[in-house]
N, C-alpha and C. Protein backbone atom coordinates (compact mmCIF):
# COMPACT_ATOMS: atom_id res chain seq x y z
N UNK A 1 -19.53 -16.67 19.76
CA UNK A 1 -18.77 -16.75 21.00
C UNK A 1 -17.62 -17.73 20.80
N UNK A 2 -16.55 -17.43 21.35
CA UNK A 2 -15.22 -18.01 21.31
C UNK A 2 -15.10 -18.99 22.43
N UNK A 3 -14.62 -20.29 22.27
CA UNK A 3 -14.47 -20.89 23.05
C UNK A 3 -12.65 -20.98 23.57
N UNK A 4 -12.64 -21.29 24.70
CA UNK A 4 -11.12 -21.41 25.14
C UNK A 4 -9.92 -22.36 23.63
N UNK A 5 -10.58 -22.69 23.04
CA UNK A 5 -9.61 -23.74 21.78
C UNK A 5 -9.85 -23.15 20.93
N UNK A 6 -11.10 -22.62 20.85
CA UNK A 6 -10.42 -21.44 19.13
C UNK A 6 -9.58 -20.49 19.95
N UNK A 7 -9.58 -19.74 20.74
CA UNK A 7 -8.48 -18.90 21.33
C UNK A 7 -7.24 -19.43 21.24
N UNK A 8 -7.03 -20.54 21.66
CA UNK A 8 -5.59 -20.99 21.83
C UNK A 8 -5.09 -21.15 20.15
N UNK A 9 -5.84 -22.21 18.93
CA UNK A 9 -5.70 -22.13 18.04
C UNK A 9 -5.36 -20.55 17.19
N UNK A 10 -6.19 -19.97 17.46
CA UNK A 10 -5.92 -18.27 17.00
C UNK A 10 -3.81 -17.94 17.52
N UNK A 11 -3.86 -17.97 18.89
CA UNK A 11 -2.87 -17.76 18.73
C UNK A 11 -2.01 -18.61 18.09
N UNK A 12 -2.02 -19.93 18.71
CA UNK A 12 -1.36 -20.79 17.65
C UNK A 12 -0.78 -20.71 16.42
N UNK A 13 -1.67 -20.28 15.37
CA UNK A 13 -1.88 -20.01 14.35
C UNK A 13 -0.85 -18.59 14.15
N UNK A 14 -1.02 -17.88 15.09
CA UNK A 14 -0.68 -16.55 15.04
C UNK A 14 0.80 -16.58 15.05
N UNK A 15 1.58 -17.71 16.19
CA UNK A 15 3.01 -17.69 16.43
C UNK A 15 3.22 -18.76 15.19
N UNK A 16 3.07 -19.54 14.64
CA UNK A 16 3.75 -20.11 13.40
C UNK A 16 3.42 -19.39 12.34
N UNK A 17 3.07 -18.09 12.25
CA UNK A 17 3.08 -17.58 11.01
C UNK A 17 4.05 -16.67 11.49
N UNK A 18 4.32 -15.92 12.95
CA UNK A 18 4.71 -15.14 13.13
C UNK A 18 6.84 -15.73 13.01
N UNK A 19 6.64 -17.34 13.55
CA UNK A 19 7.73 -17.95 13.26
C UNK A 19 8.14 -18.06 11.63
N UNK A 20 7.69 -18.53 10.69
CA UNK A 20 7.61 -18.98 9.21
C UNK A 20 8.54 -18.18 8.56
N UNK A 21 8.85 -16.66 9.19
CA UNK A 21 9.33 -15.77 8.17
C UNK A 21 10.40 -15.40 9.16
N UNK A 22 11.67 -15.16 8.96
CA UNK A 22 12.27 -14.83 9.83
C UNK A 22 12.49 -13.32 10.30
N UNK A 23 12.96 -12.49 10.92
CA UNK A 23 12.81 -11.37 10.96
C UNK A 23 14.14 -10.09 9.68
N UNK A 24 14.68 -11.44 9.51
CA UNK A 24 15.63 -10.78 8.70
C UNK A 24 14.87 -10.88 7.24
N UNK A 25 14.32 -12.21 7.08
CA UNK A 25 13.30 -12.33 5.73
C UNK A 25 12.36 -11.05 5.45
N UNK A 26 11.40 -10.98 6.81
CA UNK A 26 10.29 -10.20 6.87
C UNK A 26 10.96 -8.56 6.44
N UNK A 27 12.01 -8.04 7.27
CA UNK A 27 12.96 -6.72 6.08
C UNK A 27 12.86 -6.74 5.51
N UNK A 28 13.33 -8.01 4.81
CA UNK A 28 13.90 -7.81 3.30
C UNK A 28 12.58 -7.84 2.39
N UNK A 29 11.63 -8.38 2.70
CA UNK A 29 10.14 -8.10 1.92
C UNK A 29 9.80 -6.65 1.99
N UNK A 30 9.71 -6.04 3.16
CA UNK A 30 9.23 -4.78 3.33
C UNK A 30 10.56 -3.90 2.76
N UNK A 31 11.66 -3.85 2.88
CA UNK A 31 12.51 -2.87 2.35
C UNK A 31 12.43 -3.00 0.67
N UNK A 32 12.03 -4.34 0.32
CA UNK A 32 12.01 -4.57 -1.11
C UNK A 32 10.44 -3.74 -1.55
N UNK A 33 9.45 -4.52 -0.37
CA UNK A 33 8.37 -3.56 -1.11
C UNK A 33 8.23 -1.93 -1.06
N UNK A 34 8.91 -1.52 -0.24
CA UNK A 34 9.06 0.01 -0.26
C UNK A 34 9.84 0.39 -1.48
N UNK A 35 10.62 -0.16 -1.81
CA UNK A 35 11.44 0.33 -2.89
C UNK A 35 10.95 0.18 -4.06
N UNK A 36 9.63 -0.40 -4.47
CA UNK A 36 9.07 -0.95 -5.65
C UNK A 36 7.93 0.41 -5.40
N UNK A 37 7.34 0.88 -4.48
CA UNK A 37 6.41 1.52 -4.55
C UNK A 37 5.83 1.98 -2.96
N UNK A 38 7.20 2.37 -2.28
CA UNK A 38 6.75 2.81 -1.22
C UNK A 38 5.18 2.16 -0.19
N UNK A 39 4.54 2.60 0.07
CA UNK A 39 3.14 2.70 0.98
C UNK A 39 2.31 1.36 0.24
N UNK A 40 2.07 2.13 -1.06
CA UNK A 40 1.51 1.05 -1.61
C UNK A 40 2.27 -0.03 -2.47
N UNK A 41 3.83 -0.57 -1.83
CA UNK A 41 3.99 -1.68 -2.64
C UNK A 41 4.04 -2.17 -1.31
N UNK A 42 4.17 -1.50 -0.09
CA UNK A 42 3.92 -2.29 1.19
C UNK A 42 2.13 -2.92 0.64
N UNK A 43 1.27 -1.87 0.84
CA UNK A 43 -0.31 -2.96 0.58
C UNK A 43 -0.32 -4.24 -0.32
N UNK A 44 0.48 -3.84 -1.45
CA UNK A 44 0.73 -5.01 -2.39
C UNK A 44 1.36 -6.08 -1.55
N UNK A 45 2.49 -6.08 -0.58
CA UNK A 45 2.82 -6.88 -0.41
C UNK A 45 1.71 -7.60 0.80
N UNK A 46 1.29 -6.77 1.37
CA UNK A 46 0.20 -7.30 2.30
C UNK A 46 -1.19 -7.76 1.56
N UNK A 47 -1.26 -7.41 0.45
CA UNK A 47 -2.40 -8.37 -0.51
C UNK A 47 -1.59 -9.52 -0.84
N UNK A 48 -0.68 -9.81 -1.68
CA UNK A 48 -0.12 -10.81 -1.56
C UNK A 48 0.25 -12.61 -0.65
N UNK A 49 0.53 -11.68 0.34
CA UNK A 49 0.01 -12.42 1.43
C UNK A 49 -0.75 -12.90 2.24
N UNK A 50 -1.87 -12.41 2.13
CA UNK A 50 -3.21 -12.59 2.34
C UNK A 50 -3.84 -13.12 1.48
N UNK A 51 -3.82 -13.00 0.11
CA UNK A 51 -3.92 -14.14 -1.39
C UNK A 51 -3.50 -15.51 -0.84
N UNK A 52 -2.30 -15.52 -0.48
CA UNK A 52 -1.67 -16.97 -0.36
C UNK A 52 -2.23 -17.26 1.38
N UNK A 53 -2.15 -16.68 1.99
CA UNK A 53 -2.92 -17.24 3.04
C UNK A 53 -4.73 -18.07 3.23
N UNK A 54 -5.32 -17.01 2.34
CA UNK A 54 -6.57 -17.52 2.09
C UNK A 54 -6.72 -19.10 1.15
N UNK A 55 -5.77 -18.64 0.33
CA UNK A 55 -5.77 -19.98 -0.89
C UNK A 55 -5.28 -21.35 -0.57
N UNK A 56 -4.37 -21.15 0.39
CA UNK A 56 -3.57 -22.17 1.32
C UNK A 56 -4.99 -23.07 2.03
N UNK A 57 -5.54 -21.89 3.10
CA UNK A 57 -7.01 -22.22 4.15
C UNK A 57 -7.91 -22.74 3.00
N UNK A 58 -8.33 -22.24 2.13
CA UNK A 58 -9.61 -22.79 1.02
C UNK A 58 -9.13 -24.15 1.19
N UNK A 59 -8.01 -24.34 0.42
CA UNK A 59 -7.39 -25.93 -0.24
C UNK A 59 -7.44 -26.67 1.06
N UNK A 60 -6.85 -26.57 2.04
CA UNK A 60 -7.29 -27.36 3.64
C UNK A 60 -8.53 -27.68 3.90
N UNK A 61 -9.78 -26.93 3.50
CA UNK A 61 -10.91 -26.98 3.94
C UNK A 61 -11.63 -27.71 2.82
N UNK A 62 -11.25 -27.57 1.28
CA UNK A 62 -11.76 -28.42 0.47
C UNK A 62 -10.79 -30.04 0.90
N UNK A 63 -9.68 -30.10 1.39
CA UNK A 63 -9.08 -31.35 1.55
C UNK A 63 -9.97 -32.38 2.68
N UNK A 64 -10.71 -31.40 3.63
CA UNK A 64 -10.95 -32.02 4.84
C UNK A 64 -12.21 -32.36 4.67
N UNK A 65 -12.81 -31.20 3.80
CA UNK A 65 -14.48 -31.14 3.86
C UNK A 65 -14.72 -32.92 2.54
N UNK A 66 -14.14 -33.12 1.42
CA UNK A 66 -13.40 -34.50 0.83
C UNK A 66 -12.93 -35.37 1.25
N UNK A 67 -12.65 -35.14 2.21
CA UNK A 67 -11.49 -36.39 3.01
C UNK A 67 -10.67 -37.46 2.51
N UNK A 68 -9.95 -36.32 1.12
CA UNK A 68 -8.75 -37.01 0.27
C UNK A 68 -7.97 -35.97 0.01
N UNK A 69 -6.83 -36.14 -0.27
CA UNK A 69 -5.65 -34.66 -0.96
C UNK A 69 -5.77 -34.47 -2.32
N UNK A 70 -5.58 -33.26 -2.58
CA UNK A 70 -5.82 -33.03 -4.07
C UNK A 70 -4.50 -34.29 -4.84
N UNK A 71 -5.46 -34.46 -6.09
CA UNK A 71 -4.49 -35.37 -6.81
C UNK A 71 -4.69 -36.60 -6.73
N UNK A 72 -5.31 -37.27 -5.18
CA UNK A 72 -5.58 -38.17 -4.99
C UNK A 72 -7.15 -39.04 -6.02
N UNK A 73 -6.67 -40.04 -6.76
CA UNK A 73 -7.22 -40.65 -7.48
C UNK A 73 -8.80 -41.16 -6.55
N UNK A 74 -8.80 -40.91 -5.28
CA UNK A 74 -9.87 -41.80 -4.37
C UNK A 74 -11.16 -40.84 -4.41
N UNK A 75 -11.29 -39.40 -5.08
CA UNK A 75 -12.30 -39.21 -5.66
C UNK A 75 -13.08 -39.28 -6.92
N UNK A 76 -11.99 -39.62 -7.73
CA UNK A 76 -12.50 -39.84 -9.57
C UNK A 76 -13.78 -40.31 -9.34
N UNK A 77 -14.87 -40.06 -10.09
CA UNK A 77 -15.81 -40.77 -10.34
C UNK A 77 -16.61 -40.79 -9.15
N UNK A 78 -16.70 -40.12 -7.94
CA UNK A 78 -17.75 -39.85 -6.72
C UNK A 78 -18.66 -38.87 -7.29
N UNK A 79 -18.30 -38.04 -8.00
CA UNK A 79 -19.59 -36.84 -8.05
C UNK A 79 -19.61 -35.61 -6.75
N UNK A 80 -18.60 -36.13 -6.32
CA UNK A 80 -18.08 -34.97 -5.02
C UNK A 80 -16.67 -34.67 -4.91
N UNK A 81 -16.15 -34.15 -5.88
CA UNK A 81 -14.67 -33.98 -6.30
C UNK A 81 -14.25 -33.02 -7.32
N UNK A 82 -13.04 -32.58 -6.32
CA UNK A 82 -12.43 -31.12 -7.54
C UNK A 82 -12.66 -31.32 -8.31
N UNK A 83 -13.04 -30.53 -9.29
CA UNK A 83 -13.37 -29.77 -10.77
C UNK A 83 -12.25 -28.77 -11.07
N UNK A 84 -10.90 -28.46 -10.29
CA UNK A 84 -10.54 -27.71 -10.95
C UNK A 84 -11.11 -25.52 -10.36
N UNK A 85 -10.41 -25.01 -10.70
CA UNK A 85 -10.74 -23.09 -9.62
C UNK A 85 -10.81 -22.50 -11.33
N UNK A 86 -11.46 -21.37 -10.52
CA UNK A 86 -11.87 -20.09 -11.33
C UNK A 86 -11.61 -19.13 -10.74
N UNK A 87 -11.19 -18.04 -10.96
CA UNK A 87 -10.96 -16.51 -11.05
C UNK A 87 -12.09 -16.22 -10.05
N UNK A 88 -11.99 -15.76 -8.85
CA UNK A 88 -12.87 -15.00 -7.99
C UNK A 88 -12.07 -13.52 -7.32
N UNK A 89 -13.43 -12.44 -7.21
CA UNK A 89 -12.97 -11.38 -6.77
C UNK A 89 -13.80 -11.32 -5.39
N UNK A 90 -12.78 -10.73 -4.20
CA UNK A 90 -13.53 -10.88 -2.82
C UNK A 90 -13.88 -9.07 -2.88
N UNK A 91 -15.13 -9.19 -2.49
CA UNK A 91 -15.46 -7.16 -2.55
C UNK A 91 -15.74 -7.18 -0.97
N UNK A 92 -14.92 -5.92 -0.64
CA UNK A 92 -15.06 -5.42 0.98
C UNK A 92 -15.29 -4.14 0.92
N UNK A 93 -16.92 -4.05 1.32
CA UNK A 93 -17.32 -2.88 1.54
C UNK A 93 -17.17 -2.00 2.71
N UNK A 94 -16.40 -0.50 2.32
CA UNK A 94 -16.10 -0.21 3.44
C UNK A 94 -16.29 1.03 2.90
């Protein structure tokens, strides 16, 4: 169940992404990805972006769930600190 602040956050969330790109930008991605491969260089470009959206959220949530920024020397030596990513595949069964 959703509470009234994840709602607002959702949109939130929704108008600064919807701001981030401008509408003349957002064309020029889609006219570029059509021209690379039509339909599916549009999906490509919508995997793409969804790559970097997820990877962005991971790194926030490892920053917060740590409560230091990557790079930051104030985990060395805790035993609760980046190691460094590996290659993962997300499977959606459908």
């Amino acid at each position: 169940m959703q509470d009234a602040s994840d709602s607002n956050s959702e949109s939130n969330a929704g108008e600064i992404l919807a701001g981030a790109l401008s509408p003349e930008k957002l064309d020029a991605l889609v006219k570029d990805a059509q021209a690379n491969g039509g339909s599916l260089g549009i999906q490509e470009l919508l995997n793409q972006l969804t790559k970097a959206v997820l990877e962005r959220a991971l790194e926030a949530e490892m920053t917060h769930h740590l409560g230091y920024e990557k790079g930051d020397p104030a985990g060395a030596g805790t035993g609760n600190s980046r190691n460094g990513r590996s290659a993962k595949r997300v499977s959606i069964a459908g």
